[in-house]
Protein backbone atom coordinates (compact mmCIF):
# COMPACT_ATOMS: atom_id res chain seq x y z
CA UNK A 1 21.36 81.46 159.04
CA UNK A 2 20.65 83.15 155.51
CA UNK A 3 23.86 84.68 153.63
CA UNK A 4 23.02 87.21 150.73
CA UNK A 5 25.73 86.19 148.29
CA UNK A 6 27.12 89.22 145.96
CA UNK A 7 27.38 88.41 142.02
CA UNK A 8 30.82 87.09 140.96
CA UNK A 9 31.82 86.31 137.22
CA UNK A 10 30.89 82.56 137.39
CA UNK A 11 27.84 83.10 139.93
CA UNK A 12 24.26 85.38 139.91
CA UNK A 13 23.66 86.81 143.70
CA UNK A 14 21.57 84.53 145.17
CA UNK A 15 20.51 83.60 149.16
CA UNK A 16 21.85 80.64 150.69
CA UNK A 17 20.47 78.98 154.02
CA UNK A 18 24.05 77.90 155.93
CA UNK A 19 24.06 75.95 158.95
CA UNK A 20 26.84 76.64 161.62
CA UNK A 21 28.64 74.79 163.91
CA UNK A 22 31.35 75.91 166.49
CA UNK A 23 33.99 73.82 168.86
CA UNK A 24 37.14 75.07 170.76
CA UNK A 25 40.14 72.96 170.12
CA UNK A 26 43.65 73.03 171.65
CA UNK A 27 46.92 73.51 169.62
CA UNK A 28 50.03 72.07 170.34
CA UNK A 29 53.84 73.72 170.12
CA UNK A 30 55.80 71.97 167.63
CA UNK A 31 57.86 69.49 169.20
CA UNK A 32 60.75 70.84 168.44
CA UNK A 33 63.37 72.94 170.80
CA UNK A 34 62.55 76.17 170.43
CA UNK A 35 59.09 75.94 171.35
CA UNK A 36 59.83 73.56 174.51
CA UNK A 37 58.10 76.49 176.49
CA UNK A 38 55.26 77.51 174.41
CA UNK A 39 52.09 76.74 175.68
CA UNK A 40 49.22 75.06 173.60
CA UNK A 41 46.79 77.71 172.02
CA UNK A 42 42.97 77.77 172.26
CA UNK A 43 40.93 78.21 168.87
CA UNK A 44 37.31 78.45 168.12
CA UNK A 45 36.67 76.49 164.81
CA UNK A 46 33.79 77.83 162.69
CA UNK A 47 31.98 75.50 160.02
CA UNK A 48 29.44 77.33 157.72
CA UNK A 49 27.93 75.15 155.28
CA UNK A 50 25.48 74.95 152.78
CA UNK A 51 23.54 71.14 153.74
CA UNK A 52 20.93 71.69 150.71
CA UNK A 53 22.54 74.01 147.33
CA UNK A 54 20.58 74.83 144.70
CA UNK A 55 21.28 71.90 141.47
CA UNK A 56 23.99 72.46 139.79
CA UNK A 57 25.91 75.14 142.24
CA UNK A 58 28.57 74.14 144.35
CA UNK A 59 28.00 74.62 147.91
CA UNK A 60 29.28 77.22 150.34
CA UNK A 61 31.74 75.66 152.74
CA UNK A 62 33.72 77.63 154.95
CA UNK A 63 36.52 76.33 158.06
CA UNK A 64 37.20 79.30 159.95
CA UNK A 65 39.84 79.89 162.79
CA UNK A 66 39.43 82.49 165.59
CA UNK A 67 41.31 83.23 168.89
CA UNK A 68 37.95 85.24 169.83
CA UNK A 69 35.89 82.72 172.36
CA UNK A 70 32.83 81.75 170.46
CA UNK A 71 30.38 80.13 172.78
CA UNK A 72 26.87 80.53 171.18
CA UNK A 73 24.87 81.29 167.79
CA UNK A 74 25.11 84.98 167.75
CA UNK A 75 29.06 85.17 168.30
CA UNK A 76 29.60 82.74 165.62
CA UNK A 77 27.49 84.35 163.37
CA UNK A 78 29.04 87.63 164.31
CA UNK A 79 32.92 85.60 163.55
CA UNK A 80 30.72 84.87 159.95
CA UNK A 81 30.33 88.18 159.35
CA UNK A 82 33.99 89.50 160.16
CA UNK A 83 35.07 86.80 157.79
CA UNK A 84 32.89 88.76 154.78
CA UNK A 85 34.58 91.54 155.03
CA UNK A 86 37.55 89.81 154.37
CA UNK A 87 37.98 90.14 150.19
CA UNK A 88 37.22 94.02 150.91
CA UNK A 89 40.75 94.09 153.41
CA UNK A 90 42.51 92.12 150.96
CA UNK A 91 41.62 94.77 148.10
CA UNK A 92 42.75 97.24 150.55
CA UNK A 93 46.10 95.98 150.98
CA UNK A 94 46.10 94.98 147.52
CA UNK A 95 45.52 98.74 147.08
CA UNK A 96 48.71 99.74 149.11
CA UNK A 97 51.08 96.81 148.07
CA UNK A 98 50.39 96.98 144.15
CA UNK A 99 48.92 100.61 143.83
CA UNK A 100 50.27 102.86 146.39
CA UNK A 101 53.67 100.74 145.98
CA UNK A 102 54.24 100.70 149.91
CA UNK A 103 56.64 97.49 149.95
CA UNK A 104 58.73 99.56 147.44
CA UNK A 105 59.32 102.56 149.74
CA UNK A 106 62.55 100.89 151.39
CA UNK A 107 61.49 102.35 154.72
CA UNK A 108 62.48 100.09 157.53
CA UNK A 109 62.16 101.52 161.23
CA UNK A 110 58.63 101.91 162.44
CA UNK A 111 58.13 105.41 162.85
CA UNK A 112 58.90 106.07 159.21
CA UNK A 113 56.43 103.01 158.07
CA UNK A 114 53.81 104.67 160.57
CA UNK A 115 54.51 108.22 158.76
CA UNK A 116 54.32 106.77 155.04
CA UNK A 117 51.01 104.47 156.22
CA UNK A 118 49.67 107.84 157.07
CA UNK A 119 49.57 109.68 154.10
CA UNK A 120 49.02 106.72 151.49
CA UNK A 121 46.31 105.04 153.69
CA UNK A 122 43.98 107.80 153.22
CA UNK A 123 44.66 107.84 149.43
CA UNK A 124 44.51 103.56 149.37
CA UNK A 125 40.62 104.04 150.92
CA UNK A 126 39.44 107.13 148.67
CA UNK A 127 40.74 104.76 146.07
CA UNK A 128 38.91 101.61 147.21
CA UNK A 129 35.89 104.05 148.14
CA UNK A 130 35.97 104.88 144.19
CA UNK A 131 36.29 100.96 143.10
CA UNK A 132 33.47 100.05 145.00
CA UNK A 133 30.85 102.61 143.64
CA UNK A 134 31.76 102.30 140.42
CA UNK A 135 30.57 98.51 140.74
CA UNK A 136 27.94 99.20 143.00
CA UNK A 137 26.07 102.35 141.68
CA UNK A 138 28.03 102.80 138.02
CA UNK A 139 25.66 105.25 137.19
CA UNK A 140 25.08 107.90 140.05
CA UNK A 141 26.42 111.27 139.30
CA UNK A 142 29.87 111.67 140.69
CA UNK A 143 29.61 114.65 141.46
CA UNK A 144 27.30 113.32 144.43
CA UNK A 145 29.65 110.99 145.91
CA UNK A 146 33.20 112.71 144.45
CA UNK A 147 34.81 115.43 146.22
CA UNK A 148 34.17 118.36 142.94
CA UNK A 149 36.82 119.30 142.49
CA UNK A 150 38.07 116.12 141.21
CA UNK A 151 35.41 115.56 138.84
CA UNK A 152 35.77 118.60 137.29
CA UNK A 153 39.48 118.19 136.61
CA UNK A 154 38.38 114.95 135.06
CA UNK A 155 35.45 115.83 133.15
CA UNK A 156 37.39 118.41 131.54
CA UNK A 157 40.11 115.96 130.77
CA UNK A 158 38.17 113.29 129.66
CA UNK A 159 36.05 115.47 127.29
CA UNK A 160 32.17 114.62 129.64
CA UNK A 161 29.93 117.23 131.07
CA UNK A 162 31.11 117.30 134.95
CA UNK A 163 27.04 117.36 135.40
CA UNK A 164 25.94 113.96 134.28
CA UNK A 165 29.36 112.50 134.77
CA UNK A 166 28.93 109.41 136.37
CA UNK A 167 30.85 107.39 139.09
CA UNK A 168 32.18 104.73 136.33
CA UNK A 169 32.35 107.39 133.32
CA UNK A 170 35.05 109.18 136.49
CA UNK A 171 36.57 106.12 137.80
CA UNK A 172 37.55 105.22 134.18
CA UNK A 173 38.66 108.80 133.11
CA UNK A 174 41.04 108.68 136.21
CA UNK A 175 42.70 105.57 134.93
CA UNK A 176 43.24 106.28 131.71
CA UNK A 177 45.59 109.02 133.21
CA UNK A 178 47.54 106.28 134.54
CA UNK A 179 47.77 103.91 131.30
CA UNK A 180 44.41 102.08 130.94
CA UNK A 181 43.25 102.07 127.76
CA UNK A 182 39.86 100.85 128.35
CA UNK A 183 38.86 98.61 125.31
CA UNK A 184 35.89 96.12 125.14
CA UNK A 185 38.51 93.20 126.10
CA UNK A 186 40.12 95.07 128.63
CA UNK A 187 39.13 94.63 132.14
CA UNK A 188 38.20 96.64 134.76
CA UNK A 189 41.13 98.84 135.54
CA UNK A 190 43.83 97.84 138.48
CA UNK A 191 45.18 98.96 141.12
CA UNK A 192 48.67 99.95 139.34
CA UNK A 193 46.40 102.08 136.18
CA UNK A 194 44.27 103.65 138.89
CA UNK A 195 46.85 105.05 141.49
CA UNK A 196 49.40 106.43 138.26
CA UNK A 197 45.65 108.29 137.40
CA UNK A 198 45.15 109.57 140.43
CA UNK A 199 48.58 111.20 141.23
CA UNK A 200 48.01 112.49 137.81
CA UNK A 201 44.97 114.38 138.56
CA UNK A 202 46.09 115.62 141.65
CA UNK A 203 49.11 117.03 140.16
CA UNK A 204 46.48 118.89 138.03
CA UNK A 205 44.62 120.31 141.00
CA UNK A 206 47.64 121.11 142.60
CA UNK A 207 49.11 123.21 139.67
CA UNK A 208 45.44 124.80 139.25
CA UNK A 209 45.54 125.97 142.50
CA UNK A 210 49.11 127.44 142.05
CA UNK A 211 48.19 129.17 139.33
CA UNK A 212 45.10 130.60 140.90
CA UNK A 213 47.15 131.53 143.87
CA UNK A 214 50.14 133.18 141.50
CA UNK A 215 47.42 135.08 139.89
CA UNK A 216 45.86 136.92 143.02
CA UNK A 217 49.38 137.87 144.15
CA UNK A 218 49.65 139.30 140.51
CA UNK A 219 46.39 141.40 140.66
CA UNK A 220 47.84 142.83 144.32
C-alpha cells in the first residue's frame, strides 16, 4: 500500500510503498490471583513496514494492536488508517488537558464531567479546527473559514484589515491575547497561549454585544 507522509521538522512529505501483514494472537491473564478467572484476549497484530526506504531515511515501521477482527487487506488497511488519525486525537486531548485545563476542574461524578466535556469540547475542536488551518492553508482569508465575528474583534485588536486577514495573521493575534509573544525564536503558539486568547476575545464579543444590547434599551 502507498502512505502519503505529511512534512515534520526533521522530514519533507514524501510517499512511501509499506507492506502489511496481519495475525490474531491470544493473550494470557497474568498468573496471578486476581485474574484466576479472566479469560485470554484475542488481538489482531498489524505490521506496516517500509521493506525498501529511500537512502538515508529511516524506515516506517509500525506494530499495531486491535481488538477489531482483521481478516483481509482492506480491514487492515482500514486499522492503518484509524491509526493516522491518531497524533490529531492526541492534540485534541492535548487541547482539553493543557488548554481547556479539564483535569484541573476537580469535578468527580460523571454527570458533572459529562456537563463540563460539553461545553469545553466544542471550544477544544474550534480550537484544533484553528491549529490545523493555520498550518495547512496559513494564508486563506479568515474571514472564509472564521466565524466574523471573531475576526473582526481580532483584526481590530491586532491592528490588520479584517479583509485580507489571514488564518495565521488570526490564529496568532488570538494568542498573543493569551501571552504569546510571537518572536522569530518563538514557536508556534500552545495550547495554554491559545485557549487564555481565546477566552479573551470572547469576553470581548460578549461585552460588545452587551453594550449593543444596553444601547437599544437606551434608545426605547
Amino acid at each position: 500500500m502507498w502512505l502519503e507522509l505529511k512534512s515534520s521538522q526533521k522530514h519533507p512529505a514524501r510517499k512511501a510503498l509499506l507492506a502489511v501483514s496481519w495475525q490474531p494472537v491470544r493473550l494470557l491473564p497474568p498468573r496471578t490471583r486476581e485474574a484466576n478467572q479472566w479469560r485470554p484476549l484475542v488481538i489482531w497484530v498489524i505490521r506496516v513496514w517500509e521493506p525498501d526506504p529511500p537512502e538515508g531515511v529511516e524506515a516506517l515501521d509500525w506494530i499495531l494492536l486491535t481488538s477489531v477482527p482483521t481478516h483481509t487487506a482492506t480491514q487492515a488497511q482500514e486499522r492503518v488508517e484509524w491509526y493516522r488519525r491518531r497524533w490529531i486525537v492526541e492534540d485534541y486531548h492535548q487541547g482539553l488537558k493543557t488548554g481547556c485545563h479539564m483535569e484541573e476542574r476537580e469535578i468527580r461524578d460523571y454527570e458533572g464531567l459529562r456537563t463540563l466535556l460539553g461545553i469545553i469540547a466544542p471550544i477544544a475542536v474550534r480550537l484544533l479546527q484553528l491549529r490545523v488551518l493555520s498550518r495547512q492553508c496559513p494564508d486563506e482569508l479568515a474571514r472564509a473559514v472564521i466565524p466574523t465575528d471573531i475576526v473582526l474583534v481580532v483584526a481590530h485588536l491586532s491592528g490588520h484589515p479584517a479583509k485580507t486577514m489571514t488564518v495565521q495573521q488570526c490564529w496568532h493575534g488570538i494568542a498573543r491575547h493569551g501571552g504569546y509573544l510571537g518572536r522569530k525564536g518563538d514557536g508556534p503558539p500552545g495550547w495554554k497561549t491559545l485557549w487564555l486568547g481565546w477566552m479573551y476575545i470572547q469576553n470581548v464579543l460578549q461585552g460588545m454585544q452587551l453594550a449593543s444590547l444596553l444601547s437599544n434599551q437606551l434608545d426605547l
